[in-house]
Protein backbone atom coordinates (compact mmCIF):
# COMPACT_ATOMS: atom_id res chain seq x y z
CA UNK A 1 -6.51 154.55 173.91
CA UNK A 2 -2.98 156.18 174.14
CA UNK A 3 -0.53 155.59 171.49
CA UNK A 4 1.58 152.83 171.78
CA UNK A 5 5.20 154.57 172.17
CA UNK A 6 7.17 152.23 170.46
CA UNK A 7 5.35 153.61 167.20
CA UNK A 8 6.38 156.98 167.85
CA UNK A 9 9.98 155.75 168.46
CA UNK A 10 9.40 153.48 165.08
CA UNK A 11 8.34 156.42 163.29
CA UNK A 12 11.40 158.98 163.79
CA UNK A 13 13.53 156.72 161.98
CA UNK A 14 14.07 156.77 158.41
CA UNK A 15 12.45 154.53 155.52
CA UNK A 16 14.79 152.33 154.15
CA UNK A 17 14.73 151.06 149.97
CA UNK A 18 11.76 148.49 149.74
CA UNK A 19 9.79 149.75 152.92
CA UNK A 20 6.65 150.68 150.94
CA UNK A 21 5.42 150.99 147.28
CA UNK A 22 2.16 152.45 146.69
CA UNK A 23 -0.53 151.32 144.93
CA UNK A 24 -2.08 152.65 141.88
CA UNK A 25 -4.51 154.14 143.46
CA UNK A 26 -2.10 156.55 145.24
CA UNK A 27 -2.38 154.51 148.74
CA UNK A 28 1.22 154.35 150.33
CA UNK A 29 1.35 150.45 151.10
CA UNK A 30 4.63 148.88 153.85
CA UNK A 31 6.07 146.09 153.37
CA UNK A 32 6.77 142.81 155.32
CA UNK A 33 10.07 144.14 155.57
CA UNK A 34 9.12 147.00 157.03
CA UNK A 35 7.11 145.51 159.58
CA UNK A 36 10.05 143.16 160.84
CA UNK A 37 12.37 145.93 161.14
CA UNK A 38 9.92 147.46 163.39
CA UNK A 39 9.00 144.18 164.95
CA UNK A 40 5.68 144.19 166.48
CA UNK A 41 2.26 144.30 165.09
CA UNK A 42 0.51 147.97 165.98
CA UNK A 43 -3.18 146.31 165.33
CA UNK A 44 -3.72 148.46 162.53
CA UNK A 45 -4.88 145.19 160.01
CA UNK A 46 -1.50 145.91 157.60
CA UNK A 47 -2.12 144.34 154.49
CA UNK A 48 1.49 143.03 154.83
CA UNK A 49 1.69 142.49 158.41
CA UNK A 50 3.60 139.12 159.44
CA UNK A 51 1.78 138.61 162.67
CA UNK A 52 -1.74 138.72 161.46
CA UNK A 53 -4.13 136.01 162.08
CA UNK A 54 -4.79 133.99 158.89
């Protein structure tokens, strides 16, 4: 499946303060805010992601 080219055009921008932390295992983790500012869901199961089933 092709990439979705809204992530590509997420991606180029810069993180912003409070995007991500990681984890103490090392694992880079975004946050909810993150995921609004990019404001879609890219189907990857994001442990933070607001449109997730529940």
């Amino acid at each position: 499946m092709p990439a979705d080219p809204r992530l590509a055009a997420f991606a180029a921008q810069p993180l912003r303060p409070g995007d991500f932390y990681h984890t103490p295992e090392g694992y880079l983790v975004f946050t909810e805010q993150y995921h609004r500012r990019r404001g879609f869901c890219c189907g990857s199961g994001c442990r933070h992601c607001p449109w997730k089933k529940r």
